[in-house]
Protein backbone atom coordinates (compact mmCIF):
# COMPACT_ATOMS: atom_id res chain seq x y z
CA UNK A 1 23.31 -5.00 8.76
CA UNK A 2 24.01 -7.07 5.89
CA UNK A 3 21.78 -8.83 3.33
CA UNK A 4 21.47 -12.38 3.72
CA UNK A 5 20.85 -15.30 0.70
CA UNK A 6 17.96 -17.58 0.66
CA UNK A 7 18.24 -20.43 -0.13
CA UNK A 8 17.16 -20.16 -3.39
CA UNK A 9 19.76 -17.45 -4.31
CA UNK A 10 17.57 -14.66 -3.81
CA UNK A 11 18.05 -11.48 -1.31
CA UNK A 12 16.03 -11.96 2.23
CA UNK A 13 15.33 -8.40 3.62
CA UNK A 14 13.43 -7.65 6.85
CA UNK A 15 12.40 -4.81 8.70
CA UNK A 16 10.22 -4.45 12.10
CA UNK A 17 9.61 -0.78 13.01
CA UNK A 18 7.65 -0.35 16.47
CA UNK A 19 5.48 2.99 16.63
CA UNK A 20 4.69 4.44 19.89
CA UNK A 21 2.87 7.32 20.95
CA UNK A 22 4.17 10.04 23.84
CA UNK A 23 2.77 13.04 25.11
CA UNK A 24 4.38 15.13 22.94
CA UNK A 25 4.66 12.93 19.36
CA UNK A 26 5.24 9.46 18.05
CA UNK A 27 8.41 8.13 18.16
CA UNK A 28 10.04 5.13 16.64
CA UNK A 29 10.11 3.09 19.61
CA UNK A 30 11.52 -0.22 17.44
CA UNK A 31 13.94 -0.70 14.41
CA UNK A 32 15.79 -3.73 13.38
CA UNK A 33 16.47 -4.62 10.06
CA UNK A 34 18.18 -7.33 7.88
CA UNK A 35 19.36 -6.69 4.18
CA UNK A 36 18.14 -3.93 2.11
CA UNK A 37 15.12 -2.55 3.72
CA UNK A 38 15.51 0.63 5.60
CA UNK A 39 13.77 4.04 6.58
CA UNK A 40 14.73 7.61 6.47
CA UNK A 41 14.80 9.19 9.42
CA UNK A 42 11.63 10.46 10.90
CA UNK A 43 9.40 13.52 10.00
CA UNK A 44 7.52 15.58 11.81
CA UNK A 45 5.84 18.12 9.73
CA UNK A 46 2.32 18.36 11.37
CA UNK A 47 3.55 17.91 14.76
CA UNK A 48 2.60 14.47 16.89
CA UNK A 49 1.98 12.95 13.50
CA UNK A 50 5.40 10.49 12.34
CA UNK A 51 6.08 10.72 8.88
CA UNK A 52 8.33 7.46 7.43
CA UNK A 53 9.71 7.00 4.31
CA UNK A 54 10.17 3.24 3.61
CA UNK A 55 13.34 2.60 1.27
CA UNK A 56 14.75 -0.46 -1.04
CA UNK A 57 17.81 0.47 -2.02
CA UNK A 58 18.52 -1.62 -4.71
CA UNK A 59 15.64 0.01 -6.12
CA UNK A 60 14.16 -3.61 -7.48
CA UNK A 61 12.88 -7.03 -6.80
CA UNK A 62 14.00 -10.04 -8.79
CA UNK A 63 12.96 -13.71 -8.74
CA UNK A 64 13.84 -15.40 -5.27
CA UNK A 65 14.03 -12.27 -3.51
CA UNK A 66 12.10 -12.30 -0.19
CA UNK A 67 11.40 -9.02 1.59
CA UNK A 68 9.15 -8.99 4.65
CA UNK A 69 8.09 -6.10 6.85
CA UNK A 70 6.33 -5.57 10.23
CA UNK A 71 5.19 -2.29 11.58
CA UNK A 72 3.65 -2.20 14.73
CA UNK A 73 1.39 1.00 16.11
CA UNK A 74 0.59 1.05 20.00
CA UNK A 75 0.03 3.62 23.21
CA UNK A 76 -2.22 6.06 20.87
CA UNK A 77 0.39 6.34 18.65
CA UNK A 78 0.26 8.15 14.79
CA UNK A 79 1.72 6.91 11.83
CA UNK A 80 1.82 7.51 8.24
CA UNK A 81 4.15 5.59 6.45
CA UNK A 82 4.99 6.22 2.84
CA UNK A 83 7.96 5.35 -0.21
CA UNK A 84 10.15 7.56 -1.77
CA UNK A 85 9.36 6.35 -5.37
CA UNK A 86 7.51 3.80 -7.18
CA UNK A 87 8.30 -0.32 -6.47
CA UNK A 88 9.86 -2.32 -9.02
CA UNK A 89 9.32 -5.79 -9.50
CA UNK A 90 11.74 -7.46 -12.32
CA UNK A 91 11.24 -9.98 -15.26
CA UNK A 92 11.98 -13.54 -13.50
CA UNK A 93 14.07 -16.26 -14.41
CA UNK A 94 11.19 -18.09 -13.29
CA UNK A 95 11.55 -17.84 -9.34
CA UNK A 96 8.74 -15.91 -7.40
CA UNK A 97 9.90 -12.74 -5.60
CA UNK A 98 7.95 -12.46 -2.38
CA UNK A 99 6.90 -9.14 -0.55
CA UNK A 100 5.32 -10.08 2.88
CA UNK A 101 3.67 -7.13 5.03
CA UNK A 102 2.41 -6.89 8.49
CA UNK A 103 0.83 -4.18 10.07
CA UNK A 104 -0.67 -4.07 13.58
CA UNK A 105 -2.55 -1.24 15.38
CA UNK A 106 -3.40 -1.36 18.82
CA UNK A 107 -6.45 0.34 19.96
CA UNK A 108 -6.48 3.91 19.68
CA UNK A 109 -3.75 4.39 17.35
CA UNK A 110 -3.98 5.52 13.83
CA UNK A 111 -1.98 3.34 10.73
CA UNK A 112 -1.61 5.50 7.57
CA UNK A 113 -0.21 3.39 5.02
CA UNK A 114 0.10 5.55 2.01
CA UNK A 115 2.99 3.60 -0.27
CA UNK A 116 3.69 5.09 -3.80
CA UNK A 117 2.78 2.06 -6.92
CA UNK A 118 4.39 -0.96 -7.78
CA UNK A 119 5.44 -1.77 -11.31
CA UNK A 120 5.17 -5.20 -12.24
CA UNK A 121 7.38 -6.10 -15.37
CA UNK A 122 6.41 -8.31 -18.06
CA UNK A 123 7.48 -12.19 -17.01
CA UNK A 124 7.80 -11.20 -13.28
CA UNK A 125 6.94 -13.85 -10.81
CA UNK A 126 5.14 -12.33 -7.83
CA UNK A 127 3.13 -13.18 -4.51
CA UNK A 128 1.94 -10.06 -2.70
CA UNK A 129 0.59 -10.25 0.92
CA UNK A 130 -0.22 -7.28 2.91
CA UNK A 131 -2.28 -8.14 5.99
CA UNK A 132 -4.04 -5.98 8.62
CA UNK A 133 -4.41 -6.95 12.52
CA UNK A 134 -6.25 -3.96 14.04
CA UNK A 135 -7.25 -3.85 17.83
CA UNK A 136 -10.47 -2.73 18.96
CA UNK A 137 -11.09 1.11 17.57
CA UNK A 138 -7.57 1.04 15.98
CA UNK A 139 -7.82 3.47 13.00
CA UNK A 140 -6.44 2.45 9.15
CA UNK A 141 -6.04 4.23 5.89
CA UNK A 142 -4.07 2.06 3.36
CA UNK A 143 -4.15 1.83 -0.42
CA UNK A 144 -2.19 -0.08 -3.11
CA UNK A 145 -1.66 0.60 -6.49
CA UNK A 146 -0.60 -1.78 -8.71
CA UNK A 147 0.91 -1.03 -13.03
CA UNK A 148 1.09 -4.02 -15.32
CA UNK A 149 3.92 -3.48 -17.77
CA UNK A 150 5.22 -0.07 -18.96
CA UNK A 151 2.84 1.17 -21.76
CA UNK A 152 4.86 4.09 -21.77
CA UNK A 153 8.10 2.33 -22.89
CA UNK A 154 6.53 -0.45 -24.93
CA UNK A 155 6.33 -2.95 -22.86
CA UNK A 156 2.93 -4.76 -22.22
CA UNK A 157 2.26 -7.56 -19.48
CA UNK A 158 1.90 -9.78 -21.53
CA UNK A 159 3.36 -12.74 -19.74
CA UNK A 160 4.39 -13.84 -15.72
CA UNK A 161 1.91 -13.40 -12.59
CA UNK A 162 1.12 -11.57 -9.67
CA UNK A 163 -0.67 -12.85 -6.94
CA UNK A 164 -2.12 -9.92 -4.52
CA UNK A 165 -3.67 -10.48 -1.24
CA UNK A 166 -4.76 -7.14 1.02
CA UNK A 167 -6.28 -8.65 4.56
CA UNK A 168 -7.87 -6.41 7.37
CA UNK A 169 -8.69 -8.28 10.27
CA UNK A 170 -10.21 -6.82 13.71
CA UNK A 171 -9.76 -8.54 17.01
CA UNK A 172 -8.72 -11.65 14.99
CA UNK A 173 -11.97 -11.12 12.66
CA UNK A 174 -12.13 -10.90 9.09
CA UNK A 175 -13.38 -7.03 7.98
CA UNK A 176 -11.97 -7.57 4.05
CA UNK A 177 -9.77 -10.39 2.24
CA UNK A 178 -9.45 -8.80 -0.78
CA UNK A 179 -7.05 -11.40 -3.34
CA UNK A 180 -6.36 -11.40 -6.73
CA UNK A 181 -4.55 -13.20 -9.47
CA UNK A 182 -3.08 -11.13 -12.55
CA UNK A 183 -1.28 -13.06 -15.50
CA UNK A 184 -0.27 -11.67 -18.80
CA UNK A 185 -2.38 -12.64 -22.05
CA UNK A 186 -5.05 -13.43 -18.92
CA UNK A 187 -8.41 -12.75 -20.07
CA UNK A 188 -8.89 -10.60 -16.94
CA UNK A 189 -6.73 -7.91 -18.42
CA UNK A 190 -8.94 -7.19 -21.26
CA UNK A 191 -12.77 -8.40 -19.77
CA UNK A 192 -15.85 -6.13 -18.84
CA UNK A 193 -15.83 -7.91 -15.67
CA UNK A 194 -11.80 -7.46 -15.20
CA UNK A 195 -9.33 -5.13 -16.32
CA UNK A 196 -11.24 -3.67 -19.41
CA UNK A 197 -7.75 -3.09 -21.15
CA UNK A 198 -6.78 -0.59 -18.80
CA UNK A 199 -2.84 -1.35 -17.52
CA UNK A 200 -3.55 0.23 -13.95
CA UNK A 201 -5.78 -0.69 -10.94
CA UNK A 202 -5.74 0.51 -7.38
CA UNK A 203 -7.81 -0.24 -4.16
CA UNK A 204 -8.04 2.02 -1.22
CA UNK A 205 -9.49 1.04 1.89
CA UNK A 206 -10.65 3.17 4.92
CA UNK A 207 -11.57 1.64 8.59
CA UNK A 208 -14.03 2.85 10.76
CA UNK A 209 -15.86 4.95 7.83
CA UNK A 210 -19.92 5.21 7.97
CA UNK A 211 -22.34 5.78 5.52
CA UNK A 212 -22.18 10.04 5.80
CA UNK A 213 -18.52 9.97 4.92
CA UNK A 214 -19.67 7.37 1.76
CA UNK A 215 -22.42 9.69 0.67
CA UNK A 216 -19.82 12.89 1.20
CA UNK A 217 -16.93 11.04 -0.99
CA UNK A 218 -20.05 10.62 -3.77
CA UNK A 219 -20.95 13.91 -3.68
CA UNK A 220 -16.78 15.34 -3.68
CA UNK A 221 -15.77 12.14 -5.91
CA UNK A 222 -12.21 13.00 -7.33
CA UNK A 223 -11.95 13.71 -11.28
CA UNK A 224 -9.80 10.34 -12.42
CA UNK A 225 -8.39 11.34 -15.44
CA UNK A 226 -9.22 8.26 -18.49
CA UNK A 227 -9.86 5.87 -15.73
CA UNK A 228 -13.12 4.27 -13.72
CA UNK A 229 -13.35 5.00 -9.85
CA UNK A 230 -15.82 3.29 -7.64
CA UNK A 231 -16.63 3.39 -3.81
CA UNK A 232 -18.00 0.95 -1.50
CA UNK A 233 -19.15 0.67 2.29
CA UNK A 234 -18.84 -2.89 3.87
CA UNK A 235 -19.70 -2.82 7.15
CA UNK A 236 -17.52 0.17 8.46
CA UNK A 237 -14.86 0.04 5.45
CA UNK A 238 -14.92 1.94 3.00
CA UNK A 239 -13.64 0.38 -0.32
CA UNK A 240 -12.32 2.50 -3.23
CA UNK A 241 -11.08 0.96 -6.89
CA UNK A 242 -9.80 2.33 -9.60
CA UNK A 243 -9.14 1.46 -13.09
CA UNK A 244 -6.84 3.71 -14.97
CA UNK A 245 -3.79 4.27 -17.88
CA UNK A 246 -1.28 5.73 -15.94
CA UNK A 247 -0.36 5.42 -11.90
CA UNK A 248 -0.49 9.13 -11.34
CA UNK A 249 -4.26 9.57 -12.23
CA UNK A 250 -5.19 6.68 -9.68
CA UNK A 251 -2.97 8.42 -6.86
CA UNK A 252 -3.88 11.75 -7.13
CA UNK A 253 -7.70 10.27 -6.64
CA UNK A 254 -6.86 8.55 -4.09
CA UNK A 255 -4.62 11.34 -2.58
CA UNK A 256 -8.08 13.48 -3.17
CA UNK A 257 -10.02 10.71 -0.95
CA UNK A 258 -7.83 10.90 1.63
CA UNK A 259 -7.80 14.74 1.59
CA UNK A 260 -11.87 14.47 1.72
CA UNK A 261 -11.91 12.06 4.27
CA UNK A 262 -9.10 12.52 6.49
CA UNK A 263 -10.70 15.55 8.42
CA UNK A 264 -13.95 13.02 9.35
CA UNK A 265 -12.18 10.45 10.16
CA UNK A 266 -9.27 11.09 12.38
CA UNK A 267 -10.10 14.88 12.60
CA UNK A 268 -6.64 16.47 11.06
CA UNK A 269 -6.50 17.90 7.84
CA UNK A 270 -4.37 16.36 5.21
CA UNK A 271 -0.48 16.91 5.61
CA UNK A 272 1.46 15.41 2.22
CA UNK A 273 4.36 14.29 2.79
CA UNK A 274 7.18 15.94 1.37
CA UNK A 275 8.47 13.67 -0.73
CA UNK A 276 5.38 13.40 -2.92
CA UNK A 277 6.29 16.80 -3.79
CA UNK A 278 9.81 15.80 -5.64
């Protein structure tokens, strides 16, 4: 289908996938999109488990764009969801790009939501909302990982804004509102209490954890290369952040957490997807 223009001149993108589980598998039981926001077909490389790769083909996000997704998991269905390469979000001309995110799990169905980082450009305009609606014993693993600028090329953050919000609700209850505001020349970026000068941070969050698998993650706590990693337990999630100088340190920790934790928690052993591997 083709992309659509706002009316503020920016691309509007949707996508709704629809999870469901059979005997056999999960299949994709729902997919409509609008505008540049597609998947890959599916993958099936440990079996029941669906593997998606979530694409932008463009490749970007400029000021006015507006791209909103809904995944749905139900009937004890298994899905890990994933992207292909790291999110770009460009220098604005001063309108705010918008990424909106909504991800349900019904009871007894598993949500892996496992998406590479997002690059946020110096003077980029951004509001970030990724919310959680999980049912009953409904299972979630979800990180984000967020760079400011591109050290690497010379580029600092030193001006626009990013707003973040990451919301996991259960049975229409609040279990974590995480939000955040990140603007260049902030004094967040370079503050004990904030960034501490370091031009990555991540959070990972894990549902239904306890305090044995918080204890085992301290005593198996993955070697973050130049960086700060901490873990949490609030209730039954489990909260990891990290602080670090390039993305790839903070995902191979978290990739490490998930390795450590995905055996306790939904009792498979960790399957990486394949494109992680090119």
């Amino acid at each position: 289908m083709s992309a659509v223009i706002s009316s503020d001149s920016g691309w509007c993108a949707n996508l709704s996938l629809g999870f469901s589980g059979r005997e056999d598998k999960t299949i994709i039981s729902h997919r409509k999109h609008q505008g540049p926001l597609v998947i890959q077909k599916p993958f099936y490389p440990e079996g029941e488990v669906c593997h998606v790769y979530l694409l932008h083909p463009p490749g970007g996000v400029v000021g006015g764009d507006q791209l909103t997704l809904n995944v749905e998991v139900n009937k004890t269905g298994h899905a890990l969801v994933t992207t292909p390469a790291a999110g770009k979000f460009y220098r604005s001309d001063g309108r705010v790009a918008k990424l909106k995110q909504f991800l349900r799990v019904e009871a007894g169905s598993t949500l892996e939501w496992l998406p590479q980082e997002t690059i946020l450009f110096s003077g980029c305009e951004v509001n970030m909302q990724t919310i959680v609606q999980l049912e009953g014993n409904a299972q979630f693993i979800g990180w984000e990982i967020l760079c400011l600028g591109r050290p690497a090329s010379g580029e600092l953050f030193d001006k626009g804004r990013a707003r973040q919000h990451f919301e996991i609700w259960r049975d229409n209850k609040p279990l974590m509102l995480d939000r955040s505001q990140l603007a260049g020349n902030d004094d967040v970026l370079l503050a004990k209490w904030g960034m501490q000068g370091y031009t990555v941070t991540g959070t990972m969050m894990v549902v239904n954890a306890n305090k044995a698998m918080l204890d085992h993650l301290r005593q198996h706590q993955p070697k973050l290369r130049n960086g700060l990693f901490s873990a949490t337990l609030i209730k039954d999630v489990l909260v990891c952040r990290a602080l670090a100088h390039q993305a790839e340190y903070i995902r191979f920790a978290f990739i490490d957490v998930w390795k450590e934790l995905r055996v306790d928690l939904l009792g498979r052993s960790a399957c990486e997807p394949r494109i992680w591997s090119t």
